[in-house]
C-alpha atoms as a PDB file:
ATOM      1  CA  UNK A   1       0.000   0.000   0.000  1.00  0.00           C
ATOM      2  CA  UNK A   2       1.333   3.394  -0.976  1.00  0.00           C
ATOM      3  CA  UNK A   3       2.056   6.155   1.592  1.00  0.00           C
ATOM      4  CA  UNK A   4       1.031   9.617   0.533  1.00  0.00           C
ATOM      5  CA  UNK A   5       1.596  12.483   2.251  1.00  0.00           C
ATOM      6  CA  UNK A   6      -0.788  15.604   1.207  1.00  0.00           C
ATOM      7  CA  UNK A   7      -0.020  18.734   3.331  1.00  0.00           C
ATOM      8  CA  UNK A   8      -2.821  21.510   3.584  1.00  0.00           C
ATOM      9  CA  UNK A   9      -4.619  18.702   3.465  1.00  0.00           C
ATOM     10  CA  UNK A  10      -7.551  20.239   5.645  1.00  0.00           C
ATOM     11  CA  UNK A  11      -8.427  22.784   3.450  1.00  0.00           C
ATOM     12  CA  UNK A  12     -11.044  23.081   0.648  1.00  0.00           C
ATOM     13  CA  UNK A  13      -8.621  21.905  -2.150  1.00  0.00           C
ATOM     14  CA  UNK A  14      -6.772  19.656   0.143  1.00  0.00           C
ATOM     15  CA  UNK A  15      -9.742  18.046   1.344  1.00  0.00           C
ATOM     16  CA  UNK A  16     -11.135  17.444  -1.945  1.00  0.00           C
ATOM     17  CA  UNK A  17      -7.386  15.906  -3.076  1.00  0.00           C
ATOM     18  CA  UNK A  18      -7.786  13.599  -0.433  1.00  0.00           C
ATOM     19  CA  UNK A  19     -11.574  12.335  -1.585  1.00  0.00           C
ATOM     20  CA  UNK A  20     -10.243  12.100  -4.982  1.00  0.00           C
ATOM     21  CA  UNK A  21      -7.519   9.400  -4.121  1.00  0.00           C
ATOM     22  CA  UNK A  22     -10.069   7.816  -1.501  1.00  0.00           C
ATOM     23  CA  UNK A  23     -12.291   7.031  -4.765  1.00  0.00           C
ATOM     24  CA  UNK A  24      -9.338   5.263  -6.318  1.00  0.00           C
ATOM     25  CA  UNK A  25      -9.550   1.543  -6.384  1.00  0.00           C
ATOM     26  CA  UNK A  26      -5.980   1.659  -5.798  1.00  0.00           C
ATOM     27  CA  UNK A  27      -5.761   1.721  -1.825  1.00  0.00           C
ATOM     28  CA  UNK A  28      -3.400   4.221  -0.331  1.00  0.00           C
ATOM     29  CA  UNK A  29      -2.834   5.186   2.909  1.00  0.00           C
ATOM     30  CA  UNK A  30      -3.093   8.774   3.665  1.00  0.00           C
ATOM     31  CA  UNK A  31      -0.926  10.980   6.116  1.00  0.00           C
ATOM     32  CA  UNK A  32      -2.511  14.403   6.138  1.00  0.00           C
ATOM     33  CA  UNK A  33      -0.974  17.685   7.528  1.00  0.00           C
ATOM     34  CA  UNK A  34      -1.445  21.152   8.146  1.00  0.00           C
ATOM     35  CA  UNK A  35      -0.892  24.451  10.095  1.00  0.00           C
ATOM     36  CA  UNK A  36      -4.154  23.948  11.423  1.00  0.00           C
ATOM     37  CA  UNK A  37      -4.852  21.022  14.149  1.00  0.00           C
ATOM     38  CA  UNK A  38      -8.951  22.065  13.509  1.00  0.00           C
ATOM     39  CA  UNK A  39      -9.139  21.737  10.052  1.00  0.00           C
ATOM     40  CA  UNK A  40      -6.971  18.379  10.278  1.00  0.00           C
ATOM     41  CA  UNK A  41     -10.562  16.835  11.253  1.00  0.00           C
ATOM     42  CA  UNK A  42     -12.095  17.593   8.113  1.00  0.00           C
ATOM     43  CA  UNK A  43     -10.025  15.299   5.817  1.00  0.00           C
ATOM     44  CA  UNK A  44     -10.559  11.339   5.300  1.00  0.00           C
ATOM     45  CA  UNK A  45      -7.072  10.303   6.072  1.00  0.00           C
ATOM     46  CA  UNK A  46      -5.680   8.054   8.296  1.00  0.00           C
ATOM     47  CA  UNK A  47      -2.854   9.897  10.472  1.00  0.00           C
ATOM     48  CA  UNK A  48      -3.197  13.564  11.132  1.00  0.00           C
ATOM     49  CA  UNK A  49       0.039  15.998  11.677  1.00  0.00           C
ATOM     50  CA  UNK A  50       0.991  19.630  12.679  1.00  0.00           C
ATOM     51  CA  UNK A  51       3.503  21.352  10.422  1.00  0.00           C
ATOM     52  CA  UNK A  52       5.047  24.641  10.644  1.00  0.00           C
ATOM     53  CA  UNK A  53       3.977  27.230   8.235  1.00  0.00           C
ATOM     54  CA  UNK A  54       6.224  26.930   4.840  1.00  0.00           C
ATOM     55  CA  UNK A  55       7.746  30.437   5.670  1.00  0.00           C
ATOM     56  CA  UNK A  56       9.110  28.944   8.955  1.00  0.00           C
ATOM     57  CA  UNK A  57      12.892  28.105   8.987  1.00  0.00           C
ATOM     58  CA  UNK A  58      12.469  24.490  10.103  1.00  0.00           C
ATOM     59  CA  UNK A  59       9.708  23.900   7.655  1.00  0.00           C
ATOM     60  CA  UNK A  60      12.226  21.071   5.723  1.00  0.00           C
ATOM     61  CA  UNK A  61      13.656  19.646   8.658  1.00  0.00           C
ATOM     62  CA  UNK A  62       9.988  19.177  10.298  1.00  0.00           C
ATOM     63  CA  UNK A  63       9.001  17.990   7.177  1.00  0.00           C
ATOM     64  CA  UNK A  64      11.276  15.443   6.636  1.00  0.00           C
ATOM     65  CA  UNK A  65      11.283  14.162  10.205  1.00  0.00           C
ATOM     66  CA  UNK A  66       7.600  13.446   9.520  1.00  0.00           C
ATOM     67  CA  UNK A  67       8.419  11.731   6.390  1.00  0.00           C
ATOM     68  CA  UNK A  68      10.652   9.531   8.465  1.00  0.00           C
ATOM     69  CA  UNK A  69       8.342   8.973  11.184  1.00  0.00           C
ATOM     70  CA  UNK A  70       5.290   8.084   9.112  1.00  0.00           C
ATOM     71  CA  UNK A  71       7.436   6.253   6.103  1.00  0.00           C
ATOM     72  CA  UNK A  72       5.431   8.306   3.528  1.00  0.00           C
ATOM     73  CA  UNK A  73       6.391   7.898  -0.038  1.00  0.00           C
ATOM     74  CA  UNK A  74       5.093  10.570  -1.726  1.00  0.00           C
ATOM     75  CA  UNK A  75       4.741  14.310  -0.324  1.00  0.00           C
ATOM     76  CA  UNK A  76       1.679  16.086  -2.431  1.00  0.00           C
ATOM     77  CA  UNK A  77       1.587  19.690  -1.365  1.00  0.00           C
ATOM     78  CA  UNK A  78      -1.875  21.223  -1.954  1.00  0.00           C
ATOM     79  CA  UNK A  79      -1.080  25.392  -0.881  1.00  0.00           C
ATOM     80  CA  UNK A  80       0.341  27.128  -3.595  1.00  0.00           C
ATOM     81  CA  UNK A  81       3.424  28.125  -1.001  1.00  0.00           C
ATOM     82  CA  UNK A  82       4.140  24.586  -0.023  1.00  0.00           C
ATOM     83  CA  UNK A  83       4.291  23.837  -3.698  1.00  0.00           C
ATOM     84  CA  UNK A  84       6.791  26.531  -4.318  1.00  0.00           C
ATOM     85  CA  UNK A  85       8.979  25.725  -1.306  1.00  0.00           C
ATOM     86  CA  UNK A  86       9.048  21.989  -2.011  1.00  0.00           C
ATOM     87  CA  UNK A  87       9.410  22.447  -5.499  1.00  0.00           C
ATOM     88  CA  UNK A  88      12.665  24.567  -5.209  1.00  0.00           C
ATOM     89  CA  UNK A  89      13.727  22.141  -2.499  1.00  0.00           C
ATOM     90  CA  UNK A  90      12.835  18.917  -3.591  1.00  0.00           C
ATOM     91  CA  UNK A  91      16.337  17.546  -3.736  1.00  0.00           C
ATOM     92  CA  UNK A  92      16.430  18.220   0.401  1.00  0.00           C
ATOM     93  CA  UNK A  93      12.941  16.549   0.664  1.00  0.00           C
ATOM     94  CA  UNK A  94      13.179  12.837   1.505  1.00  0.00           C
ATOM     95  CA  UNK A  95      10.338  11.302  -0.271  1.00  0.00           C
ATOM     96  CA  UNK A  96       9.101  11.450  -3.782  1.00  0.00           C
ATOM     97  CA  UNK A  97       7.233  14.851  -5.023  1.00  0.00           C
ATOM     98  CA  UNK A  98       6.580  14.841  -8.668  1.00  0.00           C
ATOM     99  CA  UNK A  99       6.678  18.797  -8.893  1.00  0.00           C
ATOM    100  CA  UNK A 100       8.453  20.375 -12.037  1.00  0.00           C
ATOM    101  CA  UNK A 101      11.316  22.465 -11.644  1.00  0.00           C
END
């Protein structure tokens, strides 16, 4: 089963990410995360995690220490911020992220 981990994952486009790969038939577990511990308990996945803001210094290392500590495979970033931050870092990201350069 494939790890995936979606951050802003509570919010409207994250949560709506997150339904889309739930009606896969392909079964994946899901590791959502986001600046907000409330709106983690909107999305259908099945581990829920606090991350710093992606303007916050230890965005990469918290990041990738969540990576480690959930095994996820794939990091989907849903906010247009995260996208750019991972995108121009993805070499220092630990997991897969399938983001153009």
């Amino acid at each position: 089963m494939k790890k995936v981990l979606v951050t802003g994952s509570g919010g409207p486009a994250g949560i709506n990410f997150v339904n889309s790969l739930r009606y896969s038939k392909e079964k994946m577990y899901l590791i959502g995360a986001g600046v907000n511990k409330y709106h983690l308990e909107w999305p259908d996945v099945d581990e829920r995690y606090i991350l710093p803001r992606f303007t916050d210094v230890n965005y990469l290392s918290k990041l990738n220490e969540l990576i480690e500590k959930t095994g996820a495979e794939l990091v989907h970033p849903q906010p247009d911020g995260e996208v750019r931050v991972i995108s121009e870092n993805r070499e220092k990201i630990n997991a897969i992220t399938f983001l153009p350069a």
